[in-house]
Protein backbone atom coordinates (compact mmCIF):
# COMPACT_ATOMS: atom_id res chain seq x y z
CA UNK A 1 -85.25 -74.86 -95.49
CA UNK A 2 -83.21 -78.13 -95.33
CA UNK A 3 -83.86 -81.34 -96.52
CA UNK A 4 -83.78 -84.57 -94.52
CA UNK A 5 -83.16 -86.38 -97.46
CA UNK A 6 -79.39 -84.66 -97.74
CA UNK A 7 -78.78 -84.99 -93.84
CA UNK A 8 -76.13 -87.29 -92.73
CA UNK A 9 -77.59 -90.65 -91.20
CA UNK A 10 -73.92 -91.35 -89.79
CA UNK A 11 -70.63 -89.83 -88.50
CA UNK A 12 -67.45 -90.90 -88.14
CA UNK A 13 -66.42 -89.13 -85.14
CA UNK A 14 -63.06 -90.26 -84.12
CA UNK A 15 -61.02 -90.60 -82.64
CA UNK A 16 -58.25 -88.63 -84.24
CA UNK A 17 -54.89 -90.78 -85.82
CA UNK A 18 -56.92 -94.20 -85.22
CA UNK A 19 -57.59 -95.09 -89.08
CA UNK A 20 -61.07 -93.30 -89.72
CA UNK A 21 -59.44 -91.89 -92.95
CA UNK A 22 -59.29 -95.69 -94.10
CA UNK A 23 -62.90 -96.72 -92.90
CA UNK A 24 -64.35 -93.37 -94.73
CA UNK A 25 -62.32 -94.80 -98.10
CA UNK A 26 -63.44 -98.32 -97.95
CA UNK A 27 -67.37 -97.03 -97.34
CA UNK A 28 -66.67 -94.25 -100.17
CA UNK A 29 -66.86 -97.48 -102.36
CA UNK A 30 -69.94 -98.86 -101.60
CA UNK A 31 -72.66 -97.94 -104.10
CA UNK A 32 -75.25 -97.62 -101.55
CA UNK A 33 -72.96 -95.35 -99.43
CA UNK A 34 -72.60 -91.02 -99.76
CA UNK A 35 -69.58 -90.14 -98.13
CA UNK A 36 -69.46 -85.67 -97.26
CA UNK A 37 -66.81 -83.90 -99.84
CA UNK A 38 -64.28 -82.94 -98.19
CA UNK A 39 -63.88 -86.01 -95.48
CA UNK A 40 -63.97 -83.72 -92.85
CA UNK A 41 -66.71 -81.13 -92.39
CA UNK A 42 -65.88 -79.16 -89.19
CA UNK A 43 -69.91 -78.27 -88.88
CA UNK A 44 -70.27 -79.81 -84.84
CA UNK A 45 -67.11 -78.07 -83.86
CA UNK A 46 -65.71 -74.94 -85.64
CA UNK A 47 -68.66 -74.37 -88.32
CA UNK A 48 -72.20 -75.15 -86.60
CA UNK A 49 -73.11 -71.35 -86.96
CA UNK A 50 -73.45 -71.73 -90.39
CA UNK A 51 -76.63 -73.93 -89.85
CA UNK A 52 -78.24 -76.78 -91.65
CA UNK A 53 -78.13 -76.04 -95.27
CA UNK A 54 -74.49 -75.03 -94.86
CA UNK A 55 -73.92 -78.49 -93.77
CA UNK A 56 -76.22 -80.10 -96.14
CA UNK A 57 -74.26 -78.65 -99.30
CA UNK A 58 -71.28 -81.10 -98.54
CA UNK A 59 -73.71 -84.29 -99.11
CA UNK A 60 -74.04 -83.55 -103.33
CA UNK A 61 -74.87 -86.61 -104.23
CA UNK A 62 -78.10 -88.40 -106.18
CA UNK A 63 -80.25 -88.64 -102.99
CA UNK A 64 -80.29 -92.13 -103.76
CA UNK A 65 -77.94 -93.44 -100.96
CA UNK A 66 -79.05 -95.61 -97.95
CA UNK A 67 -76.63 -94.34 -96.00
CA UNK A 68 -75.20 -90.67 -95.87
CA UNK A 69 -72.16 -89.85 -93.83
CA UNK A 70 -69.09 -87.25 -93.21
CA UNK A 71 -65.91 -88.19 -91.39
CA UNK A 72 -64.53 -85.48 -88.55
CA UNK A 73 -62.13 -87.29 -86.28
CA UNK A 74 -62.23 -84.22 -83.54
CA UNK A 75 -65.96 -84.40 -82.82
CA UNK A 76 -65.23 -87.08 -80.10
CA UNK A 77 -62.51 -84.89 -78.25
CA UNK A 78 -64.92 -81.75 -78.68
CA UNK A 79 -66.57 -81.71 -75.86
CA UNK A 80 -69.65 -79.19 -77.09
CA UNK A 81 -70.00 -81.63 -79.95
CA UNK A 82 -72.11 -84.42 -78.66
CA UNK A 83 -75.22 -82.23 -77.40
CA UNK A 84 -75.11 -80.62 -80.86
CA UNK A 85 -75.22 -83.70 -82.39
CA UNK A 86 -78.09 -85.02 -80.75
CA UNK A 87 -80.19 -82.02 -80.83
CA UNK A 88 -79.39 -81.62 -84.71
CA UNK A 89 -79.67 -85.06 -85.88
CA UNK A 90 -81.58 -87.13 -82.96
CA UNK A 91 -81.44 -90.38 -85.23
CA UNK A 92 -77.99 -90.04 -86.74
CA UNK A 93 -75.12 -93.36 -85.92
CA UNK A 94 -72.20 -92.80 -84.82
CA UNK A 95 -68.81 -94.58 -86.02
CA UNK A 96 -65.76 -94.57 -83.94
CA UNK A 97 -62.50 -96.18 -84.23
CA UNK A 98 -59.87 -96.16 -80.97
CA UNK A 99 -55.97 -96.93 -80.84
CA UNK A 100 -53.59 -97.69 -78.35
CA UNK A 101 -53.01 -93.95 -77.11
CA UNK A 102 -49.20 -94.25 -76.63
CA UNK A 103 -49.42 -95.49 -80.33
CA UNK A 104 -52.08 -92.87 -80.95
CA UNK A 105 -50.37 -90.23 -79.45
CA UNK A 106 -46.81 -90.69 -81.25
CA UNK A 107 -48.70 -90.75 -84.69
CA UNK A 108 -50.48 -87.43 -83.46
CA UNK A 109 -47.05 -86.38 -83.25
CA UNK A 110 -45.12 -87.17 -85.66
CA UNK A 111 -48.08 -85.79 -88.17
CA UNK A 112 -47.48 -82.40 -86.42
CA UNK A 113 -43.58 -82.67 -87.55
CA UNK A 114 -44.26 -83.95 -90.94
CA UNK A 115 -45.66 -80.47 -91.34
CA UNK A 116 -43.24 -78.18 -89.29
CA UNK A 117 -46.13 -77.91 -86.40
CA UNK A 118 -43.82 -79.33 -83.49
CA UNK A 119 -40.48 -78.61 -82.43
CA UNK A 120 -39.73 -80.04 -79.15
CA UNK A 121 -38.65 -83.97 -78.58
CA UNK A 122 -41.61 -86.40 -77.93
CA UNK A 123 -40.84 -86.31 -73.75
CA UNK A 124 -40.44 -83.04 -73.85
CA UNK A 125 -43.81 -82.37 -76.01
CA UNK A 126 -45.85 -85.07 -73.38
CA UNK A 127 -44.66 -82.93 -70.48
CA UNK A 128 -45.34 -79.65 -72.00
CA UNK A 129 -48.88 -80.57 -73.45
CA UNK A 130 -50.47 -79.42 -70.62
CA UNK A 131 -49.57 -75.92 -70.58
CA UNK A 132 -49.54 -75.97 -74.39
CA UNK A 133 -53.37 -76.80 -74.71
CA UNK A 134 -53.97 -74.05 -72.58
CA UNK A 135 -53.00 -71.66 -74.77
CA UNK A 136 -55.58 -71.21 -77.53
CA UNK A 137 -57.79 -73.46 -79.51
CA UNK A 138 -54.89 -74.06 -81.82
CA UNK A 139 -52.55 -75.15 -78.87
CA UNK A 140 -55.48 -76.95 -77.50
CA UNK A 141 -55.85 -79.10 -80.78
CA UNK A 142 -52.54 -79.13 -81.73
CA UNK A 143 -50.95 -80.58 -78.89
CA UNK A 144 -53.42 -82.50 -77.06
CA UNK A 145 -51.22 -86.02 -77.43
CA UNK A 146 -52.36 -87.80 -73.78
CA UNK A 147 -55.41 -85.86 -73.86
CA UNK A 148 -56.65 -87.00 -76.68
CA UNK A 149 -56.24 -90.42 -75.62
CA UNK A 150 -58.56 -90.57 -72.42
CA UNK A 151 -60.96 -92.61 -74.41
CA UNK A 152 -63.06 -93.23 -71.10
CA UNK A 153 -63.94 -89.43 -70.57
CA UNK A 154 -64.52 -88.82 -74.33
CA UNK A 155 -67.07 -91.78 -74.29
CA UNK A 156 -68.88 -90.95 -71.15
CA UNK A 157 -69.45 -87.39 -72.50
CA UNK A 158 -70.93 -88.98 -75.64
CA UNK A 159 -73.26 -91.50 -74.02
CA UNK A 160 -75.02 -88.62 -72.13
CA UNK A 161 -76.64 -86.93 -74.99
CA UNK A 162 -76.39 -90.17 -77.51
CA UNK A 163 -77.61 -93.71 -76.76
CA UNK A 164 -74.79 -96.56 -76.76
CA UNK A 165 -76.89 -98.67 -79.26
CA UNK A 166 -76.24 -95.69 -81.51
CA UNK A 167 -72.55 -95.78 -81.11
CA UNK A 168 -70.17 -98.06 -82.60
CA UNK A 169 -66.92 -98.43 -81.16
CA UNK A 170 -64.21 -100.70 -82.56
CA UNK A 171 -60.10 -100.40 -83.03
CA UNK A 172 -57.34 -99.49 -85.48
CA UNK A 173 -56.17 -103.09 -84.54
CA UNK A 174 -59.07 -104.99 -85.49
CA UNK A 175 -59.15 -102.69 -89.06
CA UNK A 176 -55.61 -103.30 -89.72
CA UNK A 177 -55.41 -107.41 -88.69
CA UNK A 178 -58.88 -107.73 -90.21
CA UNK A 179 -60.20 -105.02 -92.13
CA UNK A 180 -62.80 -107.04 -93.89
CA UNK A 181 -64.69 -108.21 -90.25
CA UNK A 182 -64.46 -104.08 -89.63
CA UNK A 183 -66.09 -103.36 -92.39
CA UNK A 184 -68.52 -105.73 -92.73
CA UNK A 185 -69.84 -104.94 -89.29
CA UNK A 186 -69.77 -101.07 -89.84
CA UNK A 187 -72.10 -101.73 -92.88
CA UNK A 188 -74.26 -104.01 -91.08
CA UNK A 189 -74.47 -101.06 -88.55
CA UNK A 190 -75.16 -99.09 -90.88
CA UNK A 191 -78.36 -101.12 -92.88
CA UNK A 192 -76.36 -101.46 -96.25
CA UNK A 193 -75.40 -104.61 -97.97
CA UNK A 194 -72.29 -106.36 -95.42
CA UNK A 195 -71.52 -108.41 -98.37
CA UNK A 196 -69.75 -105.25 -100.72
CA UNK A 197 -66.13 -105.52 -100.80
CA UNK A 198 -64.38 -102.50 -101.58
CA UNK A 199 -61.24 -103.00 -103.71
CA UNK A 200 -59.21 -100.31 -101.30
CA UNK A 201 -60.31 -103.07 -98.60
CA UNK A 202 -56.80 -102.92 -95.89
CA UNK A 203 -54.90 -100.74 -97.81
CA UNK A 204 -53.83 -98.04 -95.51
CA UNK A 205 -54.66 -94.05 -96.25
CA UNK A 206 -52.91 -90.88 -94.42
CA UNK A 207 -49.89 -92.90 -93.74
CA UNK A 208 -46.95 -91.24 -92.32
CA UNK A 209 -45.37 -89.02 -95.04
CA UNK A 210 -42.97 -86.20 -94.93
CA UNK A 211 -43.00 -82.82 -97.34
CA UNK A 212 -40.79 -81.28 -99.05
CA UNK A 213 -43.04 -78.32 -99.44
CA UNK A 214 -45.92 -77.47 -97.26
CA UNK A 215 -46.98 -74.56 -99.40
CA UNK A 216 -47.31 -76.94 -102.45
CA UNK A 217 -49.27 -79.35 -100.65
CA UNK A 218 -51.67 -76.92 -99.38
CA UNK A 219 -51.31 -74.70 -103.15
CA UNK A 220 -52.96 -77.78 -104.80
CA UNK A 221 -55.51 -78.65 -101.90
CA UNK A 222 -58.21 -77.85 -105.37
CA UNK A 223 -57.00 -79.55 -108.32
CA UNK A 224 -58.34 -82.24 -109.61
CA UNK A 225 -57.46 -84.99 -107.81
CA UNK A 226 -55.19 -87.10 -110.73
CA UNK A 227 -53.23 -84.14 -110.95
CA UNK A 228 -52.80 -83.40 -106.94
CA UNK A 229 -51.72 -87.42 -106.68
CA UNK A 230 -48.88 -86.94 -109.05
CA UNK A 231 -47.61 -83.55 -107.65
CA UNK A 232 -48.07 -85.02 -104.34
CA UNK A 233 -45.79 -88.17 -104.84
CA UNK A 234 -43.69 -85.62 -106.34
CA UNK A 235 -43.80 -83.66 -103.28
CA UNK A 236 -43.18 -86.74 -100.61
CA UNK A 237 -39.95 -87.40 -98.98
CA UNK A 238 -39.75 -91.07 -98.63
CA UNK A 239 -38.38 -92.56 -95.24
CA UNK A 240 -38.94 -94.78 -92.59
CA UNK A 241 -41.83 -94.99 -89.86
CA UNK A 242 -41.87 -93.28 -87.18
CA UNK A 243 -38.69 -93.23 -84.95
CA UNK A 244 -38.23 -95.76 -81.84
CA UNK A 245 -40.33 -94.45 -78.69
CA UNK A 246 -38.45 -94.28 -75.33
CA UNK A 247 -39.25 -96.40 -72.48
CA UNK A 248 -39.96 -93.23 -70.49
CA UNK A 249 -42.12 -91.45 -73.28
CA UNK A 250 -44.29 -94.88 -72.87
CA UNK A 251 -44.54 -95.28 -69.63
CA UNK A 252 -45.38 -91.40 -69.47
CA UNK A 253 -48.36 -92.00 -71.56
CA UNK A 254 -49.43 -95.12 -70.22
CA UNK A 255 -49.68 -93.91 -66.76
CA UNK A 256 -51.98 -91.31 -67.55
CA UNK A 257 -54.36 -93.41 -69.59
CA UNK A 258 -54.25 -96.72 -68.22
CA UNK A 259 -57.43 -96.05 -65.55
CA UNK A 260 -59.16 -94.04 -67.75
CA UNK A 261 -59.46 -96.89 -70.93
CA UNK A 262 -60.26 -99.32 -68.42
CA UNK A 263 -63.54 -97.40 -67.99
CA UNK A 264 -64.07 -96.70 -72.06
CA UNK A 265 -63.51 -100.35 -72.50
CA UNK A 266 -66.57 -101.46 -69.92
CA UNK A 267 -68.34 -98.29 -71.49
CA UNK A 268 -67.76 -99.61 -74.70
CA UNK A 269 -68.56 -103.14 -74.53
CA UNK A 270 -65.24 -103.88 -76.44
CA UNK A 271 -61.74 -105.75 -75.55
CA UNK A 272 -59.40 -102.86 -76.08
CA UNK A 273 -56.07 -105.11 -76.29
CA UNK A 274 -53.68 -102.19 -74.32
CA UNK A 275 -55.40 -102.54 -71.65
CA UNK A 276 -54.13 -104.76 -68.99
């Protein structure tokens, strides 16, 4: 039997490389806030056969929170996830966070290289992503760098199951230029106290880092977490951002996109400030 009490009363659901590792961080802080352990469940997409109580036993906490939430940046590219989220929790918020998606998609990746998962040039990658995807679910989730940013089609599949007053949408840009606004109006979404400020407040998390070790980093993936830090910093090979993208990789991405989050952004109800 599950308990409503432990059931999430909002997700972070996206969209993937557009900050919602910071935004979970800053509302792990506040004290009327119960963030899901890990960040990201999996339950909507790759886990919801496990039912309920499965999911519930990743909310451990006191009960005592206002507001209970887990952090899964693929539900909003999932297409099967929205449905099961409103038949499973009918009341539940969602949280989203967008990003330019030639800036989103060169993030996507250059994560994939940071951990051996890509190969080919970024040109090459955009051009092959559609054959790629259609591969397996790996390939499909793996590569899916344009795809991923069609923020339009993602949102209209959404809004069919799940009201818009439940959803809000906002932008990497607004949480790094003024992460306090972003947070202030995700906890006034969410009925907790807009006035907590979280000492973490703008400082960036899942930043672009290289390894010089996979298997370490994943080896440690259950240690406490002082002890992962230090054999993580350890295990990081400091350099630069991400290399210069071409003209051509940016116009490739823009093309495909630039219809597409013209509709998200009248969907939305947002200024999305890439498109023009």
């Amino acid at each position: 039997m599950t308990d409503n009490s432990r059931q999430p009363t909002f997700i972070i659901a996206g969209a993937m490389r557009c900050g919602t590792t910071s935004l979970n961080a800053y509302l792990r802080e506040h004290p009327e806030i119960e963030v899901s352990t890990p960040k990201e469940v999996h339950f909507f997409d790759l886990h919801f056969d496990k039912g309920l109580d499965w999911y519930e036993e990743h909310f451990p906490g006191s009960g005592t929170a206002s507001a209970i939430g887990e952090a899964t940046p693929d539900y909003l590219y999932d297409p099967v996830v929205p449905e099961r989220i409103a038949a499973t929790l009918p009341e539940v918020k969602i949280v989203l966070l967008l990003r330019d998606p030639v800036e989103r998609a060169r993030s996507h990746y250059w994560h994939n290289r940071s951990r051996n998962r890509e190969d080919l040039e970024f040109l090459e990658a955009l051009q092959s992503e559609s054959e790629r995807v259609k591969v397996d679910r790996e390939g499909w989730d793996r590569f899916s760098y344009v795809d991923r940013g069609l923020y339009g089609e993602q949102l209209a599949r959404l809004y069919e199951p799940v009201p818009p007053d439940r959803v809000l949408v906002q932008t990497l840009d607004d949480l790094e230029s003024e992460p306090g606004i972003v947070f202030r109006r995700t906890c006034e979404f969410l009925g907790v106290d807009p006035g907590f400020v979280p000492d973490n407040l703008g400082r960036a998390v899942n930043a672009y880092v290289r390894f010089r070790s996979m298997w370490v980093r994943d080896a440690t993936r259950d240690l406490p977490r002082p002890l992962r830090n230090a054999i993580a910093r350890l295990n990081r090979i400091e350099q630069d951002r991400y290399a210069p993208i071409t003209p051509q990789a940016r116009r490739y991405i823009r093309d495909r996109t630039r219809a597409d989050n013209a509709k998200a952004e009248k969907l939305a109800g947002v200024e999305l400030p890439w498109v023009s």
